[in-house]
C-alpha atoms as a PDB file:
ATOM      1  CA  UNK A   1      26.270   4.053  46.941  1.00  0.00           C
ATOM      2  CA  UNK A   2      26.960   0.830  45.094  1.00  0.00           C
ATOM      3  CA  UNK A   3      24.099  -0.835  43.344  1.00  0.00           C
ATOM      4  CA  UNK A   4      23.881  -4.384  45.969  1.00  0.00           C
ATOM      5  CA  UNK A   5      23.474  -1.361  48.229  1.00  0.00           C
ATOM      6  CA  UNK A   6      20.278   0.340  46.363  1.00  0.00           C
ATOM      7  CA  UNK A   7      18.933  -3.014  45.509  1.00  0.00           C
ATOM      8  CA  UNK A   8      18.956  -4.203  48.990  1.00  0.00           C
ATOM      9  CA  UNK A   9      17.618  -1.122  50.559  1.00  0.00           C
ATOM     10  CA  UNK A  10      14.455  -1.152  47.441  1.00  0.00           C
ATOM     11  CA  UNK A  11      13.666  -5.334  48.438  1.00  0.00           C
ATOM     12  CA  UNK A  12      14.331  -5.370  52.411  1.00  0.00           C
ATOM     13  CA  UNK A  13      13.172  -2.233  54.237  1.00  0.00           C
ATOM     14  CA  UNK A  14      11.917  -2.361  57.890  1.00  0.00           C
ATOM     15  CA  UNK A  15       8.671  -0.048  57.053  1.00  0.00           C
ATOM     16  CA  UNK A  16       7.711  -2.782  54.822  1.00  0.00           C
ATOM     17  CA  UNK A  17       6.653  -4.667  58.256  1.00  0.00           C
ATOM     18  CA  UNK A  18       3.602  -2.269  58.554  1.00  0.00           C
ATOM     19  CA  UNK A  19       1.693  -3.547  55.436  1.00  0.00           C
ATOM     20  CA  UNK A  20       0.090  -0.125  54.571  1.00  0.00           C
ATOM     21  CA  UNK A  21      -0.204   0.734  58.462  1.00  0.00           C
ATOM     22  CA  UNK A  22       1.240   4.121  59.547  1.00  0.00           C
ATOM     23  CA  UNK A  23       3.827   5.275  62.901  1.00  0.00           C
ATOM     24  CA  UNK A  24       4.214   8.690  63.280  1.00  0.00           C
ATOM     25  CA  UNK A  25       6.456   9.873  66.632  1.00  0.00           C
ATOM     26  CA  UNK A  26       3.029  11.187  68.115  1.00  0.00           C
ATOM     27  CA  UNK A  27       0.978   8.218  67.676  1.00  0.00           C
ATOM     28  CA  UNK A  28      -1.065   6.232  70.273  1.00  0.00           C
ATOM     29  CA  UNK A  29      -2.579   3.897  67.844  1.00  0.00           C
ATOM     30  CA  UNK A  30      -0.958   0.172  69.304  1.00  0.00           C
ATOM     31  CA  UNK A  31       0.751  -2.356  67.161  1.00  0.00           C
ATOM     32  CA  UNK A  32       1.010  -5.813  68.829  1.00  0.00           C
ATOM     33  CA  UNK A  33       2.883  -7.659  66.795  1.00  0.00           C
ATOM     34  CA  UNK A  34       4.350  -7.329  63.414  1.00  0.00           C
ATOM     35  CA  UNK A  35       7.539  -9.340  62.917  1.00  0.00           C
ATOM     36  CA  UNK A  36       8.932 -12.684  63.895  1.00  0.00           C
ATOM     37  CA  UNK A  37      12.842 -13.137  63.995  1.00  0.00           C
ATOM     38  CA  UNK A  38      15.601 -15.321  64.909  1.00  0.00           C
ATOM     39  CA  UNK A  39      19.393 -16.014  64.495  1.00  0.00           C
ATOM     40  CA  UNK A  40      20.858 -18.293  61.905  1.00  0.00           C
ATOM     41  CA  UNK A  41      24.627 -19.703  61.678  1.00  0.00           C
ATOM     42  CA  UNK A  42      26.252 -20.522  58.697  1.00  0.00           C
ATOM     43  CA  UNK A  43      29.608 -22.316  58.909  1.00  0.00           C
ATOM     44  CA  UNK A  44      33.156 -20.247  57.924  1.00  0.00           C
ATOM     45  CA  UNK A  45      36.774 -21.829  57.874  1.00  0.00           C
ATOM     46  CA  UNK A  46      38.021 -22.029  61.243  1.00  0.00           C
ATOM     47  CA  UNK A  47      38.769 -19.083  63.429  1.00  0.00           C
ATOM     48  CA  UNK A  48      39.069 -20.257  67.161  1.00  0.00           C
ATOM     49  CA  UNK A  49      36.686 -19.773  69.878  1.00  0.00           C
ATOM     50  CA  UNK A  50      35.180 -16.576  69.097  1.00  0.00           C
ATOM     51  CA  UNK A  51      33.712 -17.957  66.567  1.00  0.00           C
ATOM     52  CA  UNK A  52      32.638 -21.256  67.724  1.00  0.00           C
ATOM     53  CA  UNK A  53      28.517 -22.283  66.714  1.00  0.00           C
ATOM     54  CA  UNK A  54      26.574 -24.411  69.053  1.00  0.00           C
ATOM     55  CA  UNK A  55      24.542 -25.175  65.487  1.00  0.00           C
ATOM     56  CA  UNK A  56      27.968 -26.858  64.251  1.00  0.00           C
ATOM     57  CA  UNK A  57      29.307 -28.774  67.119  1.00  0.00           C
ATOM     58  CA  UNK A  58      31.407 -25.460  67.871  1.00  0.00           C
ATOM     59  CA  UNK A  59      32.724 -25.271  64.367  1.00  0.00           C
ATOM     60  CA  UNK A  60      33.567 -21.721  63.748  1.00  0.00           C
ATOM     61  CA  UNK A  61      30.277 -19.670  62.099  1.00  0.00           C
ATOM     62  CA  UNK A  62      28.324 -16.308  61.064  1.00  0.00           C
ATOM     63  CA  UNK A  63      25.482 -15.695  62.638  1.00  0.00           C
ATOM     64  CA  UNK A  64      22.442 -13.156  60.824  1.00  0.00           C
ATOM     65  CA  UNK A  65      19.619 -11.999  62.513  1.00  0.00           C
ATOM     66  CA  UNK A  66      16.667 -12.163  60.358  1.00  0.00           C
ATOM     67  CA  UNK A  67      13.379 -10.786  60.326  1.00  0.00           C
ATOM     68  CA  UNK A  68       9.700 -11.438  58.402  1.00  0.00           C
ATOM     69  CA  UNK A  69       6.978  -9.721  58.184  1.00  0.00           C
ATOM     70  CA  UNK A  70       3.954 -12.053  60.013  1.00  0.00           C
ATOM     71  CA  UNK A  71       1.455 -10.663  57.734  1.00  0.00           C
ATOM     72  CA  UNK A  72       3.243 -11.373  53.983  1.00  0.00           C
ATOM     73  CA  UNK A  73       6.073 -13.385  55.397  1.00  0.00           C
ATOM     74  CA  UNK A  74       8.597 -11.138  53.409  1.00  0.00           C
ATOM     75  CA  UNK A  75      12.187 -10.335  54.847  1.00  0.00           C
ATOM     76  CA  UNK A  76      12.218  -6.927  56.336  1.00  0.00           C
ATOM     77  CA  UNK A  77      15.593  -7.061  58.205  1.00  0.00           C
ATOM     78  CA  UNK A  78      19.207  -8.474  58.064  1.00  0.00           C
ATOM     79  CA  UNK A  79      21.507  -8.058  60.193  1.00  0.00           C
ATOM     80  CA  UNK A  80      25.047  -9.327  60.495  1.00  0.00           C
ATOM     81  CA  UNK A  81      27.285 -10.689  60.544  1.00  0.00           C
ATOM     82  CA  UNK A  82      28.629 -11.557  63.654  1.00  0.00           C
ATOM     83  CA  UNK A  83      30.679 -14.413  65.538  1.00  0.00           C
ATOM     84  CA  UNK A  84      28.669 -17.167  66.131  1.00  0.00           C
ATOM     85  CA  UNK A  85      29.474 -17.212  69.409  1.00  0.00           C
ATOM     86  CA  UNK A  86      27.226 -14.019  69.977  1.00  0.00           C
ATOM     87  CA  UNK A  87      23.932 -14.422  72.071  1.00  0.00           C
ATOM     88  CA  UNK A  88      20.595 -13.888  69.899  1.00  0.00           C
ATOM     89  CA  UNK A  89      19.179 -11.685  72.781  1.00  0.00           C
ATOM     90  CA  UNK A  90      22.782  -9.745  72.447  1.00  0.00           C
ATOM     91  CA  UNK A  91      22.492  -9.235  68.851  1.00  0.00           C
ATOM     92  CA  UNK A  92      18.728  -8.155  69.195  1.00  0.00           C
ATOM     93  CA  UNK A  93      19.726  -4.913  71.828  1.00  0.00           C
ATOM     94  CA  UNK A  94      22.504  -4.016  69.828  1.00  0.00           C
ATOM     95  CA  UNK A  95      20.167  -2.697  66.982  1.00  0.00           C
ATOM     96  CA  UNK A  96      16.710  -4.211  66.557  1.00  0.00           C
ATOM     97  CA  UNK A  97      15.313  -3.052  69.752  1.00  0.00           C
ATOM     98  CA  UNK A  98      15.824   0.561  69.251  1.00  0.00           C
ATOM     99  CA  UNK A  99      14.046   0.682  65.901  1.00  0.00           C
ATOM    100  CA  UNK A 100      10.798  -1.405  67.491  1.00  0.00           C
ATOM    101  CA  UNK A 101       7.954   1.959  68.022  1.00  0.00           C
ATOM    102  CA  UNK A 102       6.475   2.071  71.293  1.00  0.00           C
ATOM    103  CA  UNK A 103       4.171  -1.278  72.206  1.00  0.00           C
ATOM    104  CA  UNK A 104       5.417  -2.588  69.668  1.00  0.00           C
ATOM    105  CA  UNK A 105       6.791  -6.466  70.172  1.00  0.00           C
ATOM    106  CA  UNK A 106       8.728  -9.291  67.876  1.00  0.00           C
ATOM    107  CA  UNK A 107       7.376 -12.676  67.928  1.00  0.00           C
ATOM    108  CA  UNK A 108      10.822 -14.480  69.325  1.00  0.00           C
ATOM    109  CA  UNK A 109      11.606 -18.131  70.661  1.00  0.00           C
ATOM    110  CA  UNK A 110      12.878 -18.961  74.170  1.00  0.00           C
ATOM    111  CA  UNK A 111      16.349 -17.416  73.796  1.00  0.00           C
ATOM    112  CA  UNK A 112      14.466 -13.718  73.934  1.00  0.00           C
ATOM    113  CA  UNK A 113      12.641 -14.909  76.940  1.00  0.00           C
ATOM    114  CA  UNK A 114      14.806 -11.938  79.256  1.00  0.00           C
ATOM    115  CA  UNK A 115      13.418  -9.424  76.892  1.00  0.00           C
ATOM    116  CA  UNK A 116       9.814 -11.148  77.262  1.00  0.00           C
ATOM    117  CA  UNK A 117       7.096  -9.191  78.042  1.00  0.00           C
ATOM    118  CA  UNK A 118       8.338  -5.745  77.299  1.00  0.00           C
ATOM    119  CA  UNK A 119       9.407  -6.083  73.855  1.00  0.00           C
ATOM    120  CA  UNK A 120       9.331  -9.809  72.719  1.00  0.00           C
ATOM    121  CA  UNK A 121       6.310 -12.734  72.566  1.00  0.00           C
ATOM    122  CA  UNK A 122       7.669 -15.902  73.421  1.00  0.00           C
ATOM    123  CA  UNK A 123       6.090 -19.411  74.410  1.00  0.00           C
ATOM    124  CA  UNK A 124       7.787 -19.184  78.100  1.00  0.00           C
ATOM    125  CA  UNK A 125       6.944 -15.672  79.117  1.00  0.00           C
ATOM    126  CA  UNK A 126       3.761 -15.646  81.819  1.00  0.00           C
ATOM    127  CA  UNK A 127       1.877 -13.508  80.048  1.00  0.00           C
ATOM    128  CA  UNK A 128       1.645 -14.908  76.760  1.00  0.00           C
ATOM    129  CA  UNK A 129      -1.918 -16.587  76.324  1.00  0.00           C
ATOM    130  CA  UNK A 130      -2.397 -19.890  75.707  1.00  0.00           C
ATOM    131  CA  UNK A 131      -5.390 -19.507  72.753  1.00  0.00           C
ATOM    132  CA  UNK A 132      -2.367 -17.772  70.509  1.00  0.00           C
ATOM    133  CA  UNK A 133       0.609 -20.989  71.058  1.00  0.00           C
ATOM    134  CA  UNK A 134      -0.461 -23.043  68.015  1.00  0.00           C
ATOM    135  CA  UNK A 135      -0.567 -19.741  65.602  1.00  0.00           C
ATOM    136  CA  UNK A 136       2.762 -18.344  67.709  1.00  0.00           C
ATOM    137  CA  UNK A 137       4.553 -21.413  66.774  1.00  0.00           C
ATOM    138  CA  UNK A 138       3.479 -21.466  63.069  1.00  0.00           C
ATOM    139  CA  UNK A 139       4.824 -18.302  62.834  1.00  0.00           C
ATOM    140  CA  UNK A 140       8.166 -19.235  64.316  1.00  0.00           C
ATOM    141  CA  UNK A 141       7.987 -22.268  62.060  1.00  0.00           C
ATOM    142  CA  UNK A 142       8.979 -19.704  59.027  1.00  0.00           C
ATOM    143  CA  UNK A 143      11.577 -18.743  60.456  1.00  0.00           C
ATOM    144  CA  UNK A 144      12.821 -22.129  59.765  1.00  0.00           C
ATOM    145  CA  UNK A 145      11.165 -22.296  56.211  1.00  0.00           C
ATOM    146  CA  UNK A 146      13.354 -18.896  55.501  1.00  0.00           C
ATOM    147  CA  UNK A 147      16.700 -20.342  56.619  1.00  0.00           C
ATOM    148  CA  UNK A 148      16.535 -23.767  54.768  1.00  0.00           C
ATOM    149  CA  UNK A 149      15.873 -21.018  51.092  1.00  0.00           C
ATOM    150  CA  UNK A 150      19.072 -19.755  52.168  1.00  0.00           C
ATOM    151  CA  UNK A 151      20.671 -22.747  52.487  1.00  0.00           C
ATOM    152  CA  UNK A 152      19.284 -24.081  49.438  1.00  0.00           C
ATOM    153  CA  UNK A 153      22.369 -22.281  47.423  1.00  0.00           C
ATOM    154  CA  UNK A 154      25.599 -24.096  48.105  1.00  0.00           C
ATOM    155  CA  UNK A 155      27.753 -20.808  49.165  1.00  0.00           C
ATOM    156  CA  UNK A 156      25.433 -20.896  52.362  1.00  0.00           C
ATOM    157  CA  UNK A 157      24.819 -24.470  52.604  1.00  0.00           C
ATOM    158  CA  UNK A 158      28.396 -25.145  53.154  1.00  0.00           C
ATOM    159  CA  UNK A 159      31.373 -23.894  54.515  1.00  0.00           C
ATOM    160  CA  UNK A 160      32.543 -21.244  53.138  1.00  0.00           C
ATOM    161  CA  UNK A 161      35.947 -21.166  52.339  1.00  0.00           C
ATOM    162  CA  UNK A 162      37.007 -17.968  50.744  1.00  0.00           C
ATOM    163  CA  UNK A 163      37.895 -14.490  53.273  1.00  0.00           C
ATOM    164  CA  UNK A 164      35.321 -14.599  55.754  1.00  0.00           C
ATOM    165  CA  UNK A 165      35.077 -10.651  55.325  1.00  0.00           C
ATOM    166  CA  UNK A 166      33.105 -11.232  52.158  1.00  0.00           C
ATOM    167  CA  UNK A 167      30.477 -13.554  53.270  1.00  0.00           C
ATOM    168  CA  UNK A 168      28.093 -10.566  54.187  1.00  0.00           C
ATOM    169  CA  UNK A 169      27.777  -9.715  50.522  1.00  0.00           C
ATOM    170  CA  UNK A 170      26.947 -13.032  50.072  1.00  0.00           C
ATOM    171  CA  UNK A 171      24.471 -13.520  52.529  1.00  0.00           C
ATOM    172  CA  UNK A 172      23.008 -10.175  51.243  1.00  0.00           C
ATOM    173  CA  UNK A 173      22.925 -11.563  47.849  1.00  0.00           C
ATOM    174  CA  UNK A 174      20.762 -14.637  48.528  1.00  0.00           C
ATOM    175  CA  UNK A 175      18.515 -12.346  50.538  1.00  0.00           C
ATOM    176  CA  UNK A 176      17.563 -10.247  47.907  1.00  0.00           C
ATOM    177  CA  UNK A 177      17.373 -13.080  45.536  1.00  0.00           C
ATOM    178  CA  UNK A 178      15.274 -15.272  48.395  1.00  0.00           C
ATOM    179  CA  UNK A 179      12.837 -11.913  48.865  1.00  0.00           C
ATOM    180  CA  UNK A 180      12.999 -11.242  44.833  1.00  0.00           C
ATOM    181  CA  UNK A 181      11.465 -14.795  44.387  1.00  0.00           C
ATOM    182  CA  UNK A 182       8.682 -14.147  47.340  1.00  0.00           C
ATOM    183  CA  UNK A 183       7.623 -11.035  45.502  1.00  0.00           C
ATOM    184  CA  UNK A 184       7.146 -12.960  42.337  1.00  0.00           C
ATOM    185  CA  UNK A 185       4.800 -15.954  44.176  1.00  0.00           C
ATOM    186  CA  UNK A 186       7.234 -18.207  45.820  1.00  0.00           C
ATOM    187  CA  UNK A 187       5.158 -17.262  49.070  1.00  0.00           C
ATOM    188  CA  UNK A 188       5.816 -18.729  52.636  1.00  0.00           C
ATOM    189  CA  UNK A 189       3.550 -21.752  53.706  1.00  0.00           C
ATOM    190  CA  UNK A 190       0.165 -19.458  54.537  1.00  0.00           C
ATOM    191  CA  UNK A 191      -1.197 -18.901  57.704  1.00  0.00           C
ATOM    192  CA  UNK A 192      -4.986 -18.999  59.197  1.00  0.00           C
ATOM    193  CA  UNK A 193      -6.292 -15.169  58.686  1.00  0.00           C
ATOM    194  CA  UNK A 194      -8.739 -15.558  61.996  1.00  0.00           C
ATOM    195  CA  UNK A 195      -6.351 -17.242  64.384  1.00  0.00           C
ATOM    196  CA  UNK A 196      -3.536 -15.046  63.193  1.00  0.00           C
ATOM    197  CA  UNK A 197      -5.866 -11.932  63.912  1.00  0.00           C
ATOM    198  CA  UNK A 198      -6.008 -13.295  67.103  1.00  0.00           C
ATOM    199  CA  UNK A 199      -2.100 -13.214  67.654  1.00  0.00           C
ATOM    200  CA  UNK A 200      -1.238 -10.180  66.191  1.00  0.00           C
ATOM    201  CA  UNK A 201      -3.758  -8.464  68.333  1.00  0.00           C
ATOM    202  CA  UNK A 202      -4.465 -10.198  71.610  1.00  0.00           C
ATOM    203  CA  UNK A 203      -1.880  -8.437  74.307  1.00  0.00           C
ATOM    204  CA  UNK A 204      -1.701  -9.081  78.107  1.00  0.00           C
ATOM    205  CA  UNK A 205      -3.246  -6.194  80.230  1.00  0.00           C
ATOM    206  CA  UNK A 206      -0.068  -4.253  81.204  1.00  0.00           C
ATOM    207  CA  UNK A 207       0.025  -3.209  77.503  1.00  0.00           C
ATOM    208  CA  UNK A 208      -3.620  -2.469  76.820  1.00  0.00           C
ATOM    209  CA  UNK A 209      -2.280   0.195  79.364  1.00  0.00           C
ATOM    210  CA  UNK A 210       1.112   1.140  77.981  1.00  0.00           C
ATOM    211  CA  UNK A 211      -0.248   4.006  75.450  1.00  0.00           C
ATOM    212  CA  UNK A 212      -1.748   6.097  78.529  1.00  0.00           C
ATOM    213  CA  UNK A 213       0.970   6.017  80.392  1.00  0.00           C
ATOM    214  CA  UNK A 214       3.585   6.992  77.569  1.00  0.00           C
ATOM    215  CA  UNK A 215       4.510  10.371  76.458  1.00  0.00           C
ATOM    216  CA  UNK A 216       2.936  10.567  72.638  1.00  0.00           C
ATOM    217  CA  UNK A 217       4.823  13.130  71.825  1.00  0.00           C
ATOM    218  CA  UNK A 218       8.043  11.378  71.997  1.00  0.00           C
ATOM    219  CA  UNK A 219       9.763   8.515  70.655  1.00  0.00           C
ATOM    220  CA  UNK A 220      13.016   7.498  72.522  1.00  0.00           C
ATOM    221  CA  UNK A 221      15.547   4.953  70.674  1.00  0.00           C
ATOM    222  CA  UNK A 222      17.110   2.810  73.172  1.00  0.00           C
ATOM    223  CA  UNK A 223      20.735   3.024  73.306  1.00  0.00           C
ATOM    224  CA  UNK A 224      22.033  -0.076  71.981  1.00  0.00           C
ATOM    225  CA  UNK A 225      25.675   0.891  73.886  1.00  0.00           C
ATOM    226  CA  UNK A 226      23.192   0.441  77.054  1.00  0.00           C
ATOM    227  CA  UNK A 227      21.597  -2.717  76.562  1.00  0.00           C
ATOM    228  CA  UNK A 228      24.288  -5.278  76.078  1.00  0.00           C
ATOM    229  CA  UNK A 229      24.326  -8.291  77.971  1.00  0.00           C
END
C-alpha cells in the first residue's frame, strides 16, 4: 500500500461521520442524519459525449462525490471519478447507499429527491418539515464552501490537461491537503448548535417506526449492481 494510500485512509474515513457515536450490526439506537453530500465536476481535455458536464456547457468533465460530516464539517468520503455525464443519484447507489446503517439518511439536494424519504433529506420530499429548511440549506451551503477550497488550487480550477487517468490522484491530493488544513483550524463557516439539533434529529413518523420493524440482528448492504438507474 503506497503512502497517498495510508495518508488518505488516516484523514478521510467514513466512521469519522459518527463523532464519537457507535453502530454495531445489532443496534436499534437511530441516527437521523449525519452527512451532507453532493457531486462536483471539474473540467478534463475533451473526450466526446460521455463525458460531457452540464456545469461546463457540456465540456467534457470528472465528476466526485463528496461527503462532510454535518457535525465538524470534515470530509469523510470521496468518491470518483467518473464521467460527468453520470447522474448524482446514479453515483450515490453505486456505493454510498450500501455503507449508510439502517435509518440512517444523507442530507442531499433535489437531484436525490427519488431516493427521498428512505435514505436521503431533501427540500422537495413531502415529508421533510418545514422548521428544519433554513438549517437544511446551510448545511447544503458547505457543500459549496468545500468545492470552491478545491478549486482554489489551479490543477482543479482549470482544465486539466495532462492523462485524464491521473486526475484522481490529484483530486485525492487536494482532499487530504483541504481536510489537513480543517484539522489544523481552517474550519467550515459554523452552524447554530440548537437549530442544527433540531435537523439532525427531527424525522417524519414512518422512521420513528423503522427500528421496530427491522431485524436488529442484521445489517444488509444493498447491492449496488441492483440499484442503478
Amino acid at each position: 500500500m503506497d503512502a497517498p494510500v495510508i495518508l488518505q485512509s488516516s484523514l478521510i474515513y467514513f466512521s469519522f461521520r459518527l463523532c464519537g457515536r457507535t453502530i454495531s450490526k445489532g443496534t436499534r439506537a437511530m441516527i437521523a442524519l449525519s452527512v451532507s453530500f453532493d457531486g462536483t465536476d471539474f473540467k478534463i481535455a475533451e473526450h466526446g459525449r460521455a463525458f460531457s458536464s452540464h456545469t461546463f456547457a457540456k465540456k467534457s468533465g470528472l465528476r466526485y462525490e463528496v461527503c462532510l460530516c454535518i457535525l465538524t464539517g470534515d470530509i469523510v468520503w470521496i468518491n470518483g471519478p467518473f464521467p460527468a455525464s453520470y447522474h448524482d443519484i446514479t453515483i450515490f447507489r453505486s456505493s454510498l447507499k450500501s455503507h449508510l446503517a439502517p435509518t440512517e439518511r444523507t442530507e442531499a439536494d433535489n437531484g436525490y429527491v427519488r431516493e427521498a424519504p428512505r435514505h436521503c433529506k431533501t427540500p422537495n420530499s413531502f415529508t421533510n418539515p418545514e422548521e428544519t429548511e433554513f438549517m437544511q440549506q446551510r448545511v447544503r451551503n458547505r457543500q459549496e464552501t468545500i468545492n470552491k477550497r478545491f478549486k482554489d488550487w489551479g490543477i482543479l480550477r482549470q482544465r486539466y490537461r495532462h492523462n485524464s487517468v491521473d486526475h484522481g490522484d490529484a483530486f485525492r491530493a487536494v482532499a487530504m491537503l483541504t481536510q489537513l488544513s480543517i484539522n489544523q483550524g481552517e474550519k467550515l463557516f459554523l452552524l447554530d448548535t440548537k437549530a442544527l439539533h433540531m435537523a439532525l434529529t427531527m424525522q417524519p413518523m414512518m422512521f420513528q417506526m423503522m427500528p421496530l420493524m427491522m431485524n436488529g440482528s442484521k445489517y444488509e448492504s444493498i447491492s449496488s449492481a441492483n440499484n442503478l438507474v
